[in-house]
Protein backbone atom coordinates (compact mmCIF):
# COMPACT_ATOMS: atom_id res chain seq x y z
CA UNK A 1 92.50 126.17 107.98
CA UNK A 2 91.43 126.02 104.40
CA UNK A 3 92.87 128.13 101.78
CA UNK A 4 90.14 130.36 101.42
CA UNK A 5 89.94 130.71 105.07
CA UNK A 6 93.07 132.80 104.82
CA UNK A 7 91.63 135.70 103.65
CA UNK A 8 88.96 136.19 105.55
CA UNK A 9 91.04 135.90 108.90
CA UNK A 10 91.00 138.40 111.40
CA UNK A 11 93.85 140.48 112.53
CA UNK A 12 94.23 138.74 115.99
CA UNK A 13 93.74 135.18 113.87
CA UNK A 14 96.51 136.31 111.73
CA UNK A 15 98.99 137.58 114.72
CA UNK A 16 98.05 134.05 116.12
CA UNK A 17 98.45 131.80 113.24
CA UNK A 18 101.96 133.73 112.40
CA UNK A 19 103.12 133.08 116.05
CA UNK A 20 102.52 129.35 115.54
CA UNK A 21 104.42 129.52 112.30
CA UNK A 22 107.65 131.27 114.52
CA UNK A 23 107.41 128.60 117.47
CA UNK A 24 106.60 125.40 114.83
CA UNK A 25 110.15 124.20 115.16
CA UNK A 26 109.85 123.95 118.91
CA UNK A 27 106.33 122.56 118.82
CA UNK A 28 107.72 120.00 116.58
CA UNK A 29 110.20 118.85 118.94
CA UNK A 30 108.04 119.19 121.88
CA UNK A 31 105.33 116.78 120.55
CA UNK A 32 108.27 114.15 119.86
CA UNK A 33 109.70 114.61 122.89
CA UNK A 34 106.42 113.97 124.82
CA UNK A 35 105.96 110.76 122.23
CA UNK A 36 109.13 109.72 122.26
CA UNK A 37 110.04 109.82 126.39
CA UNK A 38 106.64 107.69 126.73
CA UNK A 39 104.83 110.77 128.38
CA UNK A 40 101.91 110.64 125.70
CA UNK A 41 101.70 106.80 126.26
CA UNK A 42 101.61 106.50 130.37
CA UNK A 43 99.19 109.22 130.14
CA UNK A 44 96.81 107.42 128.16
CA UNK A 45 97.45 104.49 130.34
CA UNK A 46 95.65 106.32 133.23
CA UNK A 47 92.72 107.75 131.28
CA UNK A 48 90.42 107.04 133.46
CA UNK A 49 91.48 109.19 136.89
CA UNK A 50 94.26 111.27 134.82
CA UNK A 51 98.40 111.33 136.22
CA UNK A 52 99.80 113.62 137.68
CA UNK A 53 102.87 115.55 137.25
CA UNK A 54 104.68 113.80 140.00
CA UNK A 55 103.40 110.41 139.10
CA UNK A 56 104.66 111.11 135.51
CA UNK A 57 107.78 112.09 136.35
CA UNK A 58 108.35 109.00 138.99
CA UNK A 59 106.74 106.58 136.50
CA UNK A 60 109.20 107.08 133.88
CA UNK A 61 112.27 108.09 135.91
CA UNK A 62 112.04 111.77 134.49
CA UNK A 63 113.30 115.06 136.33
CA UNK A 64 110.19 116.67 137.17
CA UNK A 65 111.15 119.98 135.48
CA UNK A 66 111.47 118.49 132.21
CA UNK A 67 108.11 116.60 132.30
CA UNK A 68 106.86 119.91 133.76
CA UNK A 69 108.11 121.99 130.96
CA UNK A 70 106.94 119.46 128.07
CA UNK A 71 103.55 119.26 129.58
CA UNK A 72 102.62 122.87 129.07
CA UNK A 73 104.02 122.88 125.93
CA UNK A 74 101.88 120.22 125.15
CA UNK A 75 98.88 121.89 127.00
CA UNK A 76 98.98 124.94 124.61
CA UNK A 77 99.89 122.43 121.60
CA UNK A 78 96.53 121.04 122.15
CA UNK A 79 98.18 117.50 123.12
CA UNK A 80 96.81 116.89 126.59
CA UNK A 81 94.85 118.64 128.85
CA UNK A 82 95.06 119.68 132.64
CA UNK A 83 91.75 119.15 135.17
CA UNK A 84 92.51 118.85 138.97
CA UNK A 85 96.34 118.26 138.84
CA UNK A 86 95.61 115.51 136.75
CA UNK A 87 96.83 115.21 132.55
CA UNK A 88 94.77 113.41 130.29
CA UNK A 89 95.19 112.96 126.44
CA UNK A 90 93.34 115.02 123.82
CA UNK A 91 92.59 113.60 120.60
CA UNK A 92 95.34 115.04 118.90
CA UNK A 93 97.31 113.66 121.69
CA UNK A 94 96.28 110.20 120.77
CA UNK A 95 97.01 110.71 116.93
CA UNK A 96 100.50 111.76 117.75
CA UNK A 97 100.98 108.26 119.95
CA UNK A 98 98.98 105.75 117.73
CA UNK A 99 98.35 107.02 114.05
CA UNK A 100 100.75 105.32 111.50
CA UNK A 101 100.46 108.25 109.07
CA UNK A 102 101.27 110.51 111.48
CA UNK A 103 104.18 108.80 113.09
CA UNK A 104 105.87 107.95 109.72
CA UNK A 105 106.01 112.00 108.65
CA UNK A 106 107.31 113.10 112.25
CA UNK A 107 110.42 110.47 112.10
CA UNK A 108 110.80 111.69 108.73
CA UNK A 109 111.17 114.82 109.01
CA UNK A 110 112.86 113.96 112.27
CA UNK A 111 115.34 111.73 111.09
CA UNK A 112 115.46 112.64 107.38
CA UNK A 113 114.93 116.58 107.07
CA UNK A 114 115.19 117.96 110.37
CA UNK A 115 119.05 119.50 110.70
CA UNK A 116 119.11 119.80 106.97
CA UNK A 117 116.40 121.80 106.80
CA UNK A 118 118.55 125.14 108.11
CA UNK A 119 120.17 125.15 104.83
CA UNK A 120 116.77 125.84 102.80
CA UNK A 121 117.28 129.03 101.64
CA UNK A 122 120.76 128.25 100.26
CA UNK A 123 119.39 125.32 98.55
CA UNK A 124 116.60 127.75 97.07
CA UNK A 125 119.63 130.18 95.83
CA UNK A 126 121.63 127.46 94.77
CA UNK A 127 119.86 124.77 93.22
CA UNK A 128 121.21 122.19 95.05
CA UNK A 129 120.49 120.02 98.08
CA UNK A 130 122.77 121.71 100.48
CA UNK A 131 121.20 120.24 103.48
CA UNK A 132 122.59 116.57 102.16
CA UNK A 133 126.15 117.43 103.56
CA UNK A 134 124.34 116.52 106.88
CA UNK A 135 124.89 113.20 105.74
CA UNK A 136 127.96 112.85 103.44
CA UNK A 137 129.24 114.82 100.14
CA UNK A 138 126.38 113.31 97.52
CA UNK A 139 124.61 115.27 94.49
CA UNK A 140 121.66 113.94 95.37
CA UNK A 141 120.46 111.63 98.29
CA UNK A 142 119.48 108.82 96.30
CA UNK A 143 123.33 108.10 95.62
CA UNK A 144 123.80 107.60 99.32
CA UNK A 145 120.77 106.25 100.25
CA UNK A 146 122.50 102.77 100.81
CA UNK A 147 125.04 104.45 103.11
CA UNK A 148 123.23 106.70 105.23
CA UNK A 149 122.41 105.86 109.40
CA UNK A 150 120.20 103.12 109.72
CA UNK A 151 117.72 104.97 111.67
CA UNK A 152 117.90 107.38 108.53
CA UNK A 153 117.20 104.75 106.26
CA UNK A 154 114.65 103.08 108.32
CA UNK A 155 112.41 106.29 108.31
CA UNK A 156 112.83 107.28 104.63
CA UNK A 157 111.99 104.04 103.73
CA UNK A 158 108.97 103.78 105.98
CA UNK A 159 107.94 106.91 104.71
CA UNK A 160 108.07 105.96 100.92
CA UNK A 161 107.01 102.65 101.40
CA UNK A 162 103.82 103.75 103.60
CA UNK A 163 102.00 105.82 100.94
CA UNK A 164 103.08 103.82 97.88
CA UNK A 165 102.22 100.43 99.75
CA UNK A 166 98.14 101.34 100.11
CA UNK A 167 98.24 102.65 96.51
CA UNK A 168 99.46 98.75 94.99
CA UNK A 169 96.26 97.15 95.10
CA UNK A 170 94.19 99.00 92.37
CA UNK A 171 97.83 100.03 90.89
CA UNK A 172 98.75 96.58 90.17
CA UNK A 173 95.08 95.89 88.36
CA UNK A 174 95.35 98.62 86.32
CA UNK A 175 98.97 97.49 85.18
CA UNK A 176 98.20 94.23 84.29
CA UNK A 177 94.87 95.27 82.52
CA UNK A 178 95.94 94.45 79.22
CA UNK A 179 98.21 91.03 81.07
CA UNK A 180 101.70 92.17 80.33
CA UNK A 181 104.66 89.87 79.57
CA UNK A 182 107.30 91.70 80.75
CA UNK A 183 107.75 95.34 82.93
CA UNK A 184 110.25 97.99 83.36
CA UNK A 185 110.36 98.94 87.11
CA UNK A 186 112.24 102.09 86.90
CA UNK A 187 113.62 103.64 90.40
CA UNK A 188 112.55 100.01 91.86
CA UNK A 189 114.40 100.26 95.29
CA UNK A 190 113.70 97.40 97.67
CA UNK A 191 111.71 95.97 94.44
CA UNK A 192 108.25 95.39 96.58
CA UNK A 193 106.36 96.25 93.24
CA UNK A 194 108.61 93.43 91.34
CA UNK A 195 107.73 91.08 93.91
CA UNK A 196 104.25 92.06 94.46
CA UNK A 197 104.34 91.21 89.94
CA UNK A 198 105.24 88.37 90.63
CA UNK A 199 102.66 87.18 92.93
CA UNK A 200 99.91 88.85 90.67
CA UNK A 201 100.89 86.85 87.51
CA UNK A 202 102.89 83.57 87.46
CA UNK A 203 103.74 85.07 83.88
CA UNK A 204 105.39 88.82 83.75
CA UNK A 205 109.01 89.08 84.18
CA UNK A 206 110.16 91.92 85.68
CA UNK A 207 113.09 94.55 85.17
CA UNK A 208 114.02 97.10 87.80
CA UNK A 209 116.17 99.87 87.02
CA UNK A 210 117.87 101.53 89.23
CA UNK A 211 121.42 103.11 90.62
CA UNK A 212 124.09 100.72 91.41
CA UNK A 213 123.26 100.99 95.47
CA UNK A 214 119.56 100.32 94.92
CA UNK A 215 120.28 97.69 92.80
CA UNK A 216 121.93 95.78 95.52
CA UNK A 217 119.63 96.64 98.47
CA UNK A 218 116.74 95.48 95.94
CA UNK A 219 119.13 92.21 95.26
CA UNK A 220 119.66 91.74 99.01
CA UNK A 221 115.99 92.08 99.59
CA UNK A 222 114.45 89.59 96.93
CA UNK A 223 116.71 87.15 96.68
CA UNK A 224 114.99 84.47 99.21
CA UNK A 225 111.60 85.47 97.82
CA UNK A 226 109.59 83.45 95.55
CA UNK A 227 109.00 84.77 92.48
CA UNK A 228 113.30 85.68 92.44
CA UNK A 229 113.51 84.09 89.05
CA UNK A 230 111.40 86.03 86.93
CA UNK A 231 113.38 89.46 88.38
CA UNK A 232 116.04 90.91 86.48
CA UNK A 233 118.18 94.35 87.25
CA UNK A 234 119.73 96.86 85.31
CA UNK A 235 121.95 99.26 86.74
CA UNK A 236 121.50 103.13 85.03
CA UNK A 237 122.78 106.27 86.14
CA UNK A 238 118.77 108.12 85.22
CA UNK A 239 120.43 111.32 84.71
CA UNK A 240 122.84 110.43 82.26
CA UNK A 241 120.93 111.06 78.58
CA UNK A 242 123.22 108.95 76.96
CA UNK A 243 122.46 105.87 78.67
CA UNK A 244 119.41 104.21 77.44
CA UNK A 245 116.71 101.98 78.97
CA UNK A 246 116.55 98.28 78.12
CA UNK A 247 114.19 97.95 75.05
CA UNK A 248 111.16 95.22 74.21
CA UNK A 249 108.60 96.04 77.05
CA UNK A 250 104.57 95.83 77.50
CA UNK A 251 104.71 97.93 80.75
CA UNK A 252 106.95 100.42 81.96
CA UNK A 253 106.32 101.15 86.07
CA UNK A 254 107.29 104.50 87.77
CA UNK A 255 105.82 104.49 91.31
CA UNK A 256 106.70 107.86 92.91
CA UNK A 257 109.78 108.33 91.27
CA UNK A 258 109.36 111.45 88.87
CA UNK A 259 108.59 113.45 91.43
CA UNK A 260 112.51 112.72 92.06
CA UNK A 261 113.47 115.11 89.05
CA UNK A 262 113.06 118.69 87.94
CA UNK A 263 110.69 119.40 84.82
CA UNK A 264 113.42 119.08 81.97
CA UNK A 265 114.42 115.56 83.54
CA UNK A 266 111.10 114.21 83.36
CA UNK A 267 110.85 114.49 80.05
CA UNK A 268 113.99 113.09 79.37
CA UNK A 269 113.06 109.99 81.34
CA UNK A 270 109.93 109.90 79.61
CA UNK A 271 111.49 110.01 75.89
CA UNK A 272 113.35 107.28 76.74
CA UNK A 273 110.80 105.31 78.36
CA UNK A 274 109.15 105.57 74.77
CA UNK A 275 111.80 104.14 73.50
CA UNK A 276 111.92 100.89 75.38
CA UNK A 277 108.19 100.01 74.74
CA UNK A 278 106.51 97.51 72.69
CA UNK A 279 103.80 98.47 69.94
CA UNK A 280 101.12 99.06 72.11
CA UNK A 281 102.82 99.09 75.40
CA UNK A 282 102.11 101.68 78.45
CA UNK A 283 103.68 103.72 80.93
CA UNK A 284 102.44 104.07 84.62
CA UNK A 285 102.87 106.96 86.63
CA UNK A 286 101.80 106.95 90.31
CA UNK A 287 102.44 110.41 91.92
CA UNK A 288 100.74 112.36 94.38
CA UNK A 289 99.86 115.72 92.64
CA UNK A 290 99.04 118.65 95.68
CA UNK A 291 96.29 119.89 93.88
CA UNK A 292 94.36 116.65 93.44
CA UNK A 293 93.77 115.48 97.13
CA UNK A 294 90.32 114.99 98.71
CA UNK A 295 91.72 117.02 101.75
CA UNK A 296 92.71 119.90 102.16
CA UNK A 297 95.47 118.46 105.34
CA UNK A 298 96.87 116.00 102.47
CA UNK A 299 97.67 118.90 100.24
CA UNK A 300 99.34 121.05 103.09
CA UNK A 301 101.62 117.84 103.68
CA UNK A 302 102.88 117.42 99.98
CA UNK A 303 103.20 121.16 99.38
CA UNK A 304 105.55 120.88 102.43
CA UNK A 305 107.44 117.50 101.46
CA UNK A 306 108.53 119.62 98.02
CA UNK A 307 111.33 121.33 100.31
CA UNK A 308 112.70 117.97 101.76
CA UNK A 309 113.26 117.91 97.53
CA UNK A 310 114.62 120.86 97.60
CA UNK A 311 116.95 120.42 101.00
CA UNK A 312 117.38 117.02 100.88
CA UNK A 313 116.92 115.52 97.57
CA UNK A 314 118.57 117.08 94.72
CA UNK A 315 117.30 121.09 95.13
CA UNK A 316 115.20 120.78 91.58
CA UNK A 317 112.49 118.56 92.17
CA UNK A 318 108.80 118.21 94.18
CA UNK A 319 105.84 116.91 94.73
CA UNK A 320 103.84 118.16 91.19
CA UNK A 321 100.89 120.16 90.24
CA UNK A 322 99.14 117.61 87.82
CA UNK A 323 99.05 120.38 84.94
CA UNK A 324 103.08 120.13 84.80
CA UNK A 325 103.28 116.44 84.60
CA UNK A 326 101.20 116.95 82.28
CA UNK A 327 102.87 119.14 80.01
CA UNK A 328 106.15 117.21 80.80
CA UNK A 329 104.09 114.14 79.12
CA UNK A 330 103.02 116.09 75.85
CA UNK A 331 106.93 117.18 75.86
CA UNK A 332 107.76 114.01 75.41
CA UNK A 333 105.97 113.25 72.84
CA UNK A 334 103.31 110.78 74.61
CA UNK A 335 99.87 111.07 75.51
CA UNK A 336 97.49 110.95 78.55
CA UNK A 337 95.23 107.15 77.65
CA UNK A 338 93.58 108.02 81.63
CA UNK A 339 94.62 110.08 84.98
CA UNK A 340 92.64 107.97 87.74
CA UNK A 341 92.94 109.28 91.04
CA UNK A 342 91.37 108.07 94.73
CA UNK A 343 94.25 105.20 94.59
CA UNK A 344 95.41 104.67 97.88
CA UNK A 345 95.94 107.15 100.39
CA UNK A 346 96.99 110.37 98.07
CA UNK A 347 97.66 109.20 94.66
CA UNK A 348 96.98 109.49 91.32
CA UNK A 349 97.69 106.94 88.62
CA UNK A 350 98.40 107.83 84.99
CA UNK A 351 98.29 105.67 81.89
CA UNK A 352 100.82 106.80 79.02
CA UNK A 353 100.79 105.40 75.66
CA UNK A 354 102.91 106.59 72.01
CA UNK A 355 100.69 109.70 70.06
């Protein structure tokens, strides 16, 4: 349902739509449930002549009530339908089995967001990311991103990794544009963009910044890799002011990693990225800003994602309206050079240079 679409709802379409808003925590559940316990998948094995209830339930050694009770949740979900006794898979049933986009938000917000969520309007009062103590006593959830579950890491990973990883094509041209010597990847975590540098140009050396924890994930992660040599790290706490970036670079790389900070911090991180740049040199900002998607389902999913920010993150930060960033920029002191957007899946990519 569009924005607009909003306001010129009926009554009943209103009652509705508010209903599915008090039962979307159980829908949620329900659709991973019928994903997870392979329900989705042995239905869409039998496409043809549909599955039964029974057959379901023998199939995958489930108690019938529970394959009873997930299946008309999923029938009023929209997931499968019912004709003859027999369950087939809708369309939306197939997207919730075999899309990559959609799996990699659902085990997100599974594994990630899910029980931390509950704390959301504390966070909001507070400022802070009170759903993190789900995990461990951190400020933030970048501090204990190298310590938290596996599975947890696995999906945040997979979920940062997926939308930055379509955008790194055209990003990458646009970087090396003018052929930088040497880049600053700030918040460089695994260090795929170092590594992808490095296959790009037998040239550019590359510097990732990042906290101590990244550092060694990203060290752990590149070290067998070709192109090893020409990587460097420097370890910075980002929200400590007094500690300055390393100086005496053509390109300085920030790959949705502002959207980490609140408005105040940006700017900070941009000053200092000023700082560290050759005569000439530019700063590259890929973010997906809400209000400059192509659809309107791509917006609804970042305007949501700001609360994992505010739950899970660090309780000041989300994912931007372009027209902040952009006064964060002038703040600064710096300049908009171009704002290209259409790269990847949902991104935007900004060029910064010196006024």
């Amino acid at each position: 349902m569009s924005h607009s679409s909003y306001i010129k709802e009926t009554a009943l379409e209103a009652k509705e739509n508010a209903q599915r808003i008090a039962f979307a925590p159980v829908v949620f559940q329900s659709a991973l449930s019928l994903r997870n316990l392979g329900i989705l998948q042995v239905i869409e094995d039998n496409r043809n002549s549909g599955i039964s209830l029974n057959n379901i339930s023998s199939r995958l050694n489930l108690p019938i009530y529970g394959v009873r009770v997930l299946l008309e949740s999923g029938l009023n979900i929209g997931l499968v339908t019912e004709s003859e006794d027999n369950y087939h898979l809708t369309k939306t049933g197939y997207f919730i089995l075999h899309d990559e986009l959609t799996r990699v938000n659902m085990d997100f917000i599974n594994d990630v967001c899910y029980l931390g969520l509950f704390e959301l309007e504390k966070s909001i009062t507070t400022g802070k990311p009170e759903g993190l103590k789900v995990f461990g006593s951190y400020k933030t959830i970048y501090e204990g991103l190298s310590e938290l579950p596996a599975d947890v890491q696995k999906s945040w990973f997979a979920f940062d990794h997926f939308y930055s990883d379509n955008a790194l094509p055209k990003a990458l041209e646009a970087v090396f544009s003018n052929s930088p010597k040497t880049i600053l990847d700030i918040g460089g975590n695994t260090g795929k963009f170092a590594l992808a540098c490095t296959k790009h140009s037998q040239y550019a050396t590359i510097t990732i910044l990042d906290l101590p924890g990244q550092i060694q994930m990203a060290k752990k992660s590149l070290q067998d890799q070709l192109g090893f040599d020409r990587i460097d790290f420097h370890c910075s706490n980002i929200l400590d002011e007094s500690q300055e970036f390393p100086k005496g670079y053509d390109a300085i790389w920030m790959s949705q990693f502002l959207d980490c900070f609140s408005e105040s911090e940006i700017t900070s991180i941009l000053r200092r990225c000023s700082a560290s740049l050759n005569m000439n040199g530019s700063i590259f900002i890929l973010e997906p800003f809400w209000n400059r998607q192509r659809f309107e389902s791509a917006s609804f999913c970042l305007s949501q994602t700001s609360l994992y920010f505010t739950t899970m993150a660090n309780g000041n930060s989300q994912m931007y309206h372009s027209d902040v960033f952009i006064k964060c920029i002038e703040k600064a002191g710096l300049r908009v050079e171009e704002m290209r957007d259409g790269i990847g899946l949902s991104h935007s990519l900004i060029q910064i240079k010196a006024k």
